[in-house]
N, C-alpha and C. Protein backbone atom coordinates (compact mmCIF):
# COMPACT_ATOMS: atom_id res chain seq x y z
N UNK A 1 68.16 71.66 105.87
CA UNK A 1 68.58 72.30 107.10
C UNK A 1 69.90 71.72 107.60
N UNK A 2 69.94 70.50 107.18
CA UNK A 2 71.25 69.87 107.96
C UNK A 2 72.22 70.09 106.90
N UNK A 3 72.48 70.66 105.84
CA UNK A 3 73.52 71.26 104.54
C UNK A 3 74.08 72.53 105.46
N UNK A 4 72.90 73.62 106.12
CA UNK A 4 73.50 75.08 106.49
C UNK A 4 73.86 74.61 107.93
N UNK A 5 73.47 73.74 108.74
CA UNK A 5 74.08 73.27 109.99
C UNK A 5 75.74 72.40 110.03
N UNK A 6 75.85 72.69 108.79
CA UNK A 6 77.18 71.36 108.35
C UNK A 6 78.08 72.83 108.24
N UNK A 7 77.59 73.69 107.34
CA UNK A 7 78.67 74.91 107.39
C UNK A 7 78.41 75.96 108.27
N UNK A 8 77.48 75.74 108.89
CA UNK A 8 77.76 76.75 110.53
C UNK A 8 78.94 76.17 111.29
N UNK A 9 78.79 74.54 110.72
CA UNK A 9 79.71 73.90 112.10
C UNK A 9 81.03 74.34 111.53
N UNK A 10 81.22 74.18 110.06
CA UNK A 10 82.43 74.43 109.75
C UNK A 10 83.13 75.78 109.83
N UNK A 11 82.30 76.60 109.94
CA UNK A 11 82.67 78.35 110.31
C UNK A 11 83.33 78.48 111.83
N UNK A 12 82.06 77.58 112.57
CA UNK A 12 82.67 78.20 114.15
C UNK A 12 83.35 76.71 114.48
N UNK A 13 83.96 76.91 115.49
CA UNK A 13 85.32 76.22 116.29
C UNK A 13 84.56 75.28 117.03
N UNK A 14 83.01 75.24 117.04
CA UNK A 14 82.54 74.27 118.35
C UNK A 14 82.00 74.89 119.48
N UNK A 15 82.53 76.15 119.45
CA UNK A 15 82.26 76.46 121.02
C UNK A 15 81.78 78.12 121.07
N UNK A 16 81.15 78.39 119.43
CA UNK A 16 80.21 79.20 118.88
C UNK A 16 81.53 80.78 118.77
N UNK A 17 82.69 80.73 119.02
CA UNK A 17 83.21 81.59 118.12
C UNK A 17 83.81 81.41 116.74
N UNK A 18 84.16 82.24 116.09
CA UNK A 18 84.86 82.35 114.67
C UNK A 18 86.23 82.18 114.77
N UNK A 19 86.77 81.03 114.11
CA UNK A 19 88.46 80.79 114.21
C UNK A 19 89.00 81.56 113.47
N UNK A 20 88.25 82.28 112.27
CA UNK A 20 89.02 83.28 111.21
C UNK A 20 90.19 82.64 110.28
N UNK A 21 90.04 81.19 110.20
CA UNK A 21 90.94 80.90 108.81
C UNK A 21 91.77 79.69 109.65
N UNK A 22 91.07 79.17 110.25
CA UNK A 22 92.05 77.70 110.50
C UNK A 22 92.13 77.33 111.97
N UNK A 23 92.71 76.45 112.42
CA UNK A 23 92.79 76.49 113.91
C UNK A 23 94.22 76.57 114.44
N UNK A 24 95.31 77.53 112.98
CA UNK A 24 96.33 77.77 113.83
C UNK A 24 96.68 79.17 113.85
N UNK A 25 95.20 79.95 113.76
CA UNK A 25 95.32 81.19 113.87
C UNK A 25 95.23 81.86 112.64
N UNK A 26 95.49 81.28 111.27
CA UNK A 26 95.19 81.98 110.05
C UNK A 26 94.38 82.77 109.56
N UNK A 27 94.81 83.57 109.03
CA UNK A 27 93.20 84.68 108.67
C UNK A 27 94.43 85.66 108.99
N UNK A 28 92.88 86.95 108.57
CA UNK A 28 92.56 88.04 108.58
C UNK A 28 91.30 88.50 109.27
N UNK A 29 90.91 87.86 109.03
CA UNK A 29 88.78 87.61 110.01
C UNK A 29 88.83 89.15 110.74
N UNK A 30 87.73 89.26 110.73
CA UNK A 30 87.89 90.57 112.02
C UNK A 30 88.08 90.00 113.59
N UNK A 31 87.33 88.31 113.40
CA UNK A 31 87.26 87.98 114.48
C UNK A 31 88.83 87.39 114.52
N UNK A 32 89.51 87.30 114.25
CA UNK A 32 90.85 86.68 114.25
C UNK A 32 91.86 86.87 115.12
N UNK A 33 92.10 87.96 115.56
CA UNK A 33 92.88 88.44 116.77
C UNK A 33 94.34 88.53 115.73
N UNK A 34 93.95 88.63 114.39
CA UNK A 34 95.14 88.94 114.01
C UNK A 34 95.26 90.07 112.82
N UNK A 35 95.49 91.62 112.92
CA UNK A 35 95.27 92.32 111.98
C UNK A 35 96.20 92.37 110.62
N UNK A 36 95.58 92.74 109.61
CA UNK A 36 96.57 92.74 108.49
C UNK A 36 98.31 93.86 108.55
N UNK A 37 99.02 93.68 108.22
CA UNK A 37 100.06 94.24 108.92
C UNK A 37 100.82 95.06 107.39
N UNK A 38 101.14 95.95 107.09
CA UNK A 38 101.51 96.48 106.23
C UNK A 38 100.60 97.30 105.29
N UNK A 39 99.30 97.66 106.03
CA UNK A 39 98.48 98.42 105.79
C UNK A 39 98.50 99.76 104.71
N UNK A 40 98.04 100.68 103.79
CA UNK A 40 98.43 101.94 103.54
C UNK A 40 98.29 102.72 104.64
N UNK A 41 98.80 103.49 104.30
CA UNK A 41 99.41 105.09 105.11
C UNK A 41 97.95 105.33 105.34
N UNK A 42 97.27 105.97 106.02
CA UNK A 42 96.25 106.74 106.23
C UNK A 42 96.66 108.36 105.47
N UNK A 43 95.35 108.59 104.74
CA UNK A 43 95.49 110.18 104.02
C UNK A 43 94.54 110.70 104.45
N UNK A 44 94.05 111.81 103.63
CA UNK A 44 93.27 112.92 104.08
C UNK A 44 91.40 112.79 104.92
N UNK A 45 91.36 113.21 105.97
CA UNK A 45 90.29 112.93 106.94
C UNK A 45 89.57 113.96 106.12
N UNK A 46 88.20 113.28 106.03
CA UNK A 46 87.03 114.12 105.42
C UNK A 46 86.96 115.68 106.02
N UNK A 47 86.90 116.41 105.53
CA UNK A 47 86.11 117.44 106.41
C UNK A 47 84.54 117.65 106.59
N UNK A 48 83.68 116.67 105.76
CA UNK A 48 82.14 116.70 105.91
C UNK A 48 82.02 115.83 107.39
N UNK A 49 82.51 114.11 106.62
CA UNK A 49 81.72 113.26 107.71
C UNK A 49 83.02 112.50 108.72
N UNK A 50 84.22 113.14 108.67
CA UNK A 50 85.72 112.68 109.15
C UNK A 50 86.05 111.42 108.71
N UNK A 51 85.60 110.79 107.99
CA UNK A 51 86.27 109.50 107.49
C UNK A 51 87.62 109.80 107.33
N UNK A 52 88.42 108.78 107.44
CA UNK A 52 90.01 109.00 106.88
C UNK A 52 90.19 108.07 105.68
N UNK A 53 90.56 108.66 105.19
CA UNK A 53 90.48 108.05 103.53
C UNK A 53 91.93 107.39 103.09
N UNK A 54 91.97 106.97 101.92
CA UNK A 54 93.35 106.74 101.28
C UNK A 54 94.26 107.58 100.43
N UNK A 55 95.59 107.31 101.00
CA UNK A 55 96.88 108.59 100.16
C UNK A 55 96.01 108.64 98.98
N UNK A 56 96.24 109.97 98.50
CA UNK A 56 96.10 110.06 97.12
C UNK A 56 94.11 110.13 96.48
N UNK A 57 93.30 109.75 97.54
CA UNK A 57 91.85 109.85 97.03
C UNK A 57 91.53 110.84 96.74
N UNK A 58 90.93 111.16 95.61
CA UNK A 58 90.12 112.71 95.23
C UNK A 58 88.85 112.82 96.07
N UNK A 59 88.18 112.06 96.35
CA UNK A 59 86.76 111.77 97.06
C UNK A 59 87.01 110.83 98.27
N UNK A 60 86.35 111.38 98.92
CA UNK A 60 86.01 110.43 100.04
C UNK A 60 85.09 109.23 99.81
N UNK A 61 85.40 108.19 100.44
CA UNK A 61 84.67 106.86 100.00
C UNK A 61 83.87 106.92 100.85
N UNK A 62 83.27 107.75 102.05
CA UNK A 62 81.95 107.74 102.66
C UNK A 62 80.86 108.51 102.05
N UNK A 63 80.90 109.67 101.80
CA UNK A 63 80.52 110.31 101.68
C UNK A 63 80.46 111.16 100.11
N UNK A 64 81.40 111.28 99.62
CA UNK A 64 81.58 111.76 98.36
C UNK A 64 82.21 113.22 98.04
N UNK A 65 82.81 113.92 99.56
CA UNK A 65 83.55 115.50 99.16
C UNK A 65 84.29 114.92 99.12
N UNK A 66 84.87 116.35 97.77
CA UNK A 66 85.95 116.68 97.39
C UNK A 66 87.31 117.02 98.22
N UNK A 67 88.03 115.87 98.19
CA UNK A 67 89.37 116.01 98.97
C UNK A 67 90.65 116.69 98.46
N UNK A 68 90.07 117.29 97.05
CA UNK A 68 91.00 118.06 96.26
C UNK A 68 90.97 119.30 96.71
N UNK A 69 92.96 120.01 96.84
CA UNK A 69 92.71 120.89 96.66
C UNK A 69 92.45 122.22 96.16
N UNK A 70 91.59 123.37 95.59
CA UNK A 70 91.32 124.23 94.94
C UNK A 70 92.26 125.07 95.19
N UNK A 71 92.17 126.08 93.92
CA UNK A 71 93.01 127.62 93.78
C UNK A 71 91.59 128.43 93.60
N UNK A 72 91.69 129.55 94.18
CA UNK A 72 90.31 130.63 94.16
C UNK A 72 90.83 131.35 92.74
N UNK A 73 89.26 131.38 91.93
CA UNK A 73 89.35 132.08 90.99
C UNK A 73 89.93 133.38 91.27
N UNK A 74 89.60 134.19 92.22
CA UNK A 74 90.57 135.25 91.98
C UNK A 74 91.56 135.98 91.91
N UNK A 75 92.32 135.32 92.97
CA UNK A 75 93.84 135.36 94.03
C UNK A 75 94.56 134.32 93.67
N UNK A 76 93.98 133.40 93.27
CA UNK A 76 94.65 132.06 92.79
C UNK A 76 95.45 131.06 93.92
N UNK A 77 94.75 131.79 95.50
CA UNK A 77 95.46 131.35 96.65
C UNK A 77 94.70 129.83 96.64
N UNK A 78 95.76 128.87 97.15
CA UNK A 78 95.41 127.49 97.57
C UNK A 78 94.26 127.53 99.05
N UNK A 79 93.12 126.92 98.35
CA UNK A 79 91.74 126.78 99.23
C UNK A 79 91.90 125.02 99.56
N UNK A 80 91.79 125.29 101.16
CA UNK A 80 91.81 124.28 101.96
C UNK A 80 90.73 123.47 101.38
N UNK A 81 90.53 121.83 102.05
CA UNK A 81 89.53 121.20 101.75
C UNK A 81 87.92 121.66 102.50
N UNK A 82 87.19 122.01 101.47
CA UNK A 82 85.92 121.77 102.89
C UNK A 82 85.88 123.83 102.75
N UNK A 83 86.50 124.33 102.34
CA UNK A 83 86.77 125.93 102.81
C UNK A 83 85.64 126.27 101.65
N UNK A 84 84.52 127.16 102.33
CA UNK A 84 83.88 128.19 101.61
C UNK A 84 84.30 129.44 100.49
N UNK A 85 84.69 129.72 101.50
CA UNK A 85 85.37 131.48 101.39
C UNK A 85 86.89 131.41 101.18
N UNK A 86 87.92 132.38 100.26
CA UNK A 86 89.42 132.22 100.31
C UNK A 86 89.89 132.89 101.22
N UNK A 87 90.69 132.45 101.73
CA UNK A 87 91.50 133.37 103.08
C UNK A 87 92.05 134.22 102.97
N UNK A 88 92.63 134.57 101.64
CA UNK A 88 93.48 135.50 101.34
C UNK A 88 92.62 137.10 100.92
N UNK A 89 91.25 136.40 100.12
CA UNK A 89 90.66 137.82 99.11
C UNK A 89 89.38 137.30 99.96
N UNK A 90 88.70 136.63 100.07
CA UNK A 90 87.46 136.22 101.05
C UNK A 90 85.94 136.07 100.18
N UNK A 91 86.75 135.96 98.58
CA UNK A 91 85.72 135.19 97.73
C UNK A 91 85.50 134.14 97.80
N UNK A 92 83.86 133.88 97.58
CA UNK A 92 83.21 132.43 97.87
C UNK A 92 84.16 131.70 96.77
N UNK A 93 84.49 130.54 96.80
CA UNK A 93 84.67 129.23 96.35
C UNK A 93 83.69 128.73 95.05
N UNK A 94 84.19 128.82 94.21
CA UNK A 94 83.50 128.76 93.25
C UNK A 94 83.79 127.08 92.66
């Protein structure tokens, strides 16, 4: 018990929060008060469960639709993400 009380102590600061990587502010921690800075771009927002995903994902990492987008077999018009029906001829999505 006194091994996991030795690295509780070493996690928190003493005074039961999270220093997040040092006591001169280092980290990334969530608890850190300091966010990562040069982040990717934000890309395409789900249309099932709205996650916002990364440039360039075919799938959503929540959920699993298809963030690609389709041509309708018949019209060959570009079908939005998430779209049933084509806008142009109003065939289902195949």
């Amino acid at each position: 018990m006194s091994f996991l009380k030795s690295l509780l102590g070493m996690m928190m600061n003493g005074h039961g929060s999270y220093r997040g990587g040092g006591h001169h502010g280092g980290g990334y921690g969530p608890y850190s008060g300091n966010p990562p800075t040069g982040g990717a771009p934000s890309g395409p927002t789900c249309p099932n469960c709205g996650a916002t995903n990364s440039v360039g994902t075919r799938f959503c990492g929540q959920c699993g639709t298809s963030l690609v987008l389709a041509k309708c077999a018949t019209c060959k018009a570009e079908l939005g993400v998430g779209v049933k029906f084509c806008a142009q001829c109003g065939n289902p999505r195949v």
